[in-house]
C-alpha atoms as a PDB file:
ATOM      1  CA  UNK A   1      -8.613  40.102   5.021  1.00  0.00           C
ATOM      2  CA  UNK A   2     -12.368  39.331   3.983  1.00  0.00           C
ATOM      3  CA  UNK A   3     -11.062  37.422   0.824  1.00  0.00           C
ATOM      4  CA  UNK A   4      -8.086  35.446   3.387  1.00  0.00           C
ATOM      5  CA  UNK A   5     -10.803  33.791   5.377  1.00  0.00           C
ATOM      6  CA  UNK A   6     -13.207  32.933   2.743  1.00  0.00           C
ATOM      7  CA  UNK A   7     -10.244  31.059   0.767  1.00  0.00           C
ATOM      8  CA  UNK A   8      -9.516  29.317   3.715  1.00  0.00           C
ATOM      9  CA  UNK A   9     -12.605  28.097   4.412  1.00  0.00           C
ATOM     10  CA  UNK A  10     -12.940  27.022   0.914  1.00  0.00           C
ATOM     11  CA  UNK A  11      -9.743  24.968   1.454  1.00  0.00           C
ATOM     12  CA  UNK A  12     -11.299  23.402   4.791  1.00  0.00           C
ATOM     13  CA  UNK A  13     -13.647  22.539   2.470  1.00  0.00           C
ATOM     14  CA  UNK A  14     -12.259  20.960  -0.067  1.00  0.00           C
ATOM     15  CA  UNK A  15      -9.734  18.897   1.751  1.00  0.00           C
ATOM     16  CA  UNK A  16     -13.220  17.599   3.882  1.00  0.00           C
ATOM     17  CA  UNK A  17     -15.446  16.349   1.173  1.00  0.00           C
ATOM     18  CA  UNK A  18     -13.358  13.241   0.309  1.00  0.00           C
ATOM     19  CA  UNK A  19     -13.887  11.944   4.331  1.00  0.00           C
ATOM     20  CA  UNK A  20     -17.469  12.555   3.699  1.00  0.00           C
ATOM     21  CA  UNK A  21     -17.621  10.375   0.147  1.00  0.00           C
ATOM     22  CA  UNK A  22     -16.974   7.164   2.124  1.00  0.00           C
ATOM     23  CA  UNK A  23     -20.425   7.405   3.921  1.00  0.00           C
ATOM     24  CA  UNK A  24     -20.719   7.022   7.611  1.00  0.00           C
ATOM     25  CA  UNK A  25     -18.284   4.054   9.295  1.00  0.00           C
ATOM     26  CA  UNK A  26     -20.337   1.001  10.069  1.00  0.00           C
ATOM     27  CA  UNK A  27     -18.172  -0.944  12.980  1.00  0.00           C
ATOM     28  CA  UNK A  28     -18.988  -4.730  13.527  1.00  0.00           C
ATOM     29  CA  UNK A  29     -20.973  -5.415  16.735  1.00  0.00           C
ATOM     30  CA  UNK A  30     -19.253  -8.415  18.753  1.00  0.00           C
ATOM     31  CA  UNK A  31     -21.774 -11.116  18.979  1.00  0.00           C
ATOM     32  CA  UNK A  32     -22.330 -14.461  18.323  1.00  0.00           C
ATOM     33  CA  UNK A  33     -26.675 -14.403  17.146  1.00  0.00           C
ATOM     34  CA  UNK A  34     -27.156 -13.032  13.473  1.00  0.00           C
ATOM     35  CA  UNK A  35     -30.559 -12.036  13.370  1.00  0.00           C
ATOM     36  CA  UNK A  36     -29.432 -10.698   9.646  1.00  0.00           C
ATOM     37  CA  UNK A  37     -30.522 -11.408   6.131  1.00  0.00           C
ATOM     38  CA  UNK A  38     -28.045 -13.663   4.296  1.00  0.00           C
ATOM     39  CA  UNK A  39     -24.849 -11.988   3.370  1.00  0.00           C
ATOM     40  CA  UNK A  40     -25.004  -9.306   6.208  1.00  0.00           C
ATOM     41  CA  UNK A  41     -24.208  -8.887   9.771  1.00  0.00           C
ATOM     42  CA  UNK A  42     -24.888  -6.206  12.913  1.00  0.00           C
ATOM     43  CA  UNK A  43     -23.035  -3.380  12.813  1.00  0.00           C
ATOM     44  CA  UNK A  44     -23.397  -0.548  14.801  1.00  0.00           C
ATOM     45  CA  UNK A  45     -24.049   3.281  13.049  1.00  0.00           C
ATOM     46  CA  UNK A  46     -23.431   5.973  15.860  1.00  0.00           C
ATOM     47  CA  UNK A  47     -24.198   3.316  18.483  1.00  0.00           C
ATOM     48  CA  UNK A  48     -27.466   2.105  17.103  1.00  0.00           C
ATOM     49  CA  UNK A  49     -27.550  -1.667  15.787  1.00  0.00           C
ATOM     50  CA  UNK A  50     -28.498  -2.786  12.454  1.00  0.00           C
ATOM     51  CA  UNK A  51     -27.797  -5.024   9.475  1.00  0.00           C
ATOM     52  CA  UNK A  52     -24.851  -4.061   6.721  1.00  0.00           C
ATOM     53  CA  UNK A  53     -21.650  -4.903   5.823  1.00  0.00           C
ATOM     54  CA  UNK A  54     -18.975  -3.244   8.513  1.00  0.00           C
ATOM     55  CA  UNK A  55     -16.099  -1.081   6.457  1.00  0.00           C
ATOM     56  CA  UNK A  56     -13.494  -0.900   9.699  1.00  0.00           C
ATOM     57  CA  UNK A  57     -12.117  -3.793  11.169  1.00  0.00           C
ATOM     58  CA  UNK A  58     -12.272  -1.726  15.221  1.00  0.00           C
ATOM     59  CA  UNK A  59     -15.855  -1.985  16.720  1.00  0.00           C
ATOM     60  CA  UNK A  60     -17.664   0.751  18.186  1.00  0.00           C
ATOM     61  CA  UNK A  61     -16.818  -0.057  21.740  1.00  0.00           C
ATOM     62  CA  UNK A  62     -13.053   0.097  21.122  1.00  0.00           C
ATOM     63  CA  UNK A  63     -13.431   3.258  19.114  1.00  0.00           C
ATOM     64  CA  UNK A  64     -15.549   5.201  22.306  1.00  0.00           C
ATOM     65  CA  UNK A  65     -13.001   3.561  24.595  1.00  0.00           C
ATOM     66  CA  UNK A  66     -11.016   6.038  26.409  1.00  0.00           C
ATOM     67  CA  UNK A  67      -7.199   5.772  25.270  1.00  0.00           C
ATOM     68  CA  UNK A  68      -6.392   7.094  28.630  1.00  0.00           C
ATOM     69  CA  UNK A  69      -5.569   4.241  31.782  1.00  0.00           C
ATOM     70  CA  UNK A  70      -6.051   5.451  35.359  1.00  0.00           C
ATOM     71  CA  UNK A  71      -2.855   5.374  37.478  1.00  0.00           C
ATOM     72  CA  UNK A  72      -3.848   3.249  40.883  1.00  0.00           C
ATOM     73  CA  UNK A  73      -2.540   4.773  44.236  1.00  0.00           C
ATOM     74  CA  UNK A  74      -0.217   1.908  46.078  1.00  0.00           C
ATOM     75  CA  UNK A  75       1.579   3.192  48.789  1.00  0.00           C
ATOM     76  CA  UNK A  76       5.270   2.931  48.289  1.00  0.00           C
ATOM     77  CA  UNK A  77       5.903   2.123  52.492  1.00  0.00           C
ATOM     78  CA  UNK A  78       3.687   0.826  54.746  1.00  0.00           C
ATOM     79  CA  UNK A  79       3.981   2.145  58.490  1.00  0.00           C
ATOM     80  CA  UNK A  80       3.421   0.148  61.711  1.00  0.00           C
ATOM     81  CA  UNK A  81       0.323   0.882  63.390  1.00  0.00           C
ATOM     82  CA  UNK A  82       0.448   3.914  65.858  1.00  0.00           C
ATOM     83  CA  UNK A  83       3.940   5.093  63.996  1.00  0.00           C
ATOM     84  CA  UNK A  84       3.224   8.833  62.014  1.00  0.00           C
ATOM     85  CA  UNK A  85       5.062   9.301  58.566  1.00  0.00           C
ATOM     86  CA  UNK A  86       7.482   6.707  57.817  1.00  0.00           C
ATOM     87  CA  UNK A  87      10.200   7.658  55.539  1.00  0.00           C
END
């Protein structure tokens, strides 16, 4: 059993290390001012701003975003006033 889990992990492993070659994502900051050296741009690391080159095209707003909408209650009939449950 003791030899089961250690392989697995070993797999977890090894199938992880290629997502951690790439480095960490820099996302592009929307904005119009560069404060920048020549040939870079802000981008955001983890939410902090600073100068590089983005590699992902989504910025770090969208990415936080919550993919989830909220419904909005509209009642489906409206009653007179003084009238109790209208169907």
């Amino acid at each position: 059993m003791r030899i089961q889990t250690l392989l697995a992990a070993a797999v977890a492993a090894a199938t992880a290390l290629p997502a951690l070659a790439d480095g960490p994502r820099l996302y592009p900051v929307p904005t119009t001012e560069n404060y920048c050296p020549a040939g870079l741009q802000p981008v955001s690391i983890n939410g902090a701003i600073c100068c590089g080159k983005p590699n992902t095209s989504v910025t770090w707003y969208d990415m936080k975003r919550h993919p989830v909408q909220r419904a909005r209650y509209t009642p489906a009939v409206t009653c007179a006033e003084g009238q109790k449950g209208c169907s």
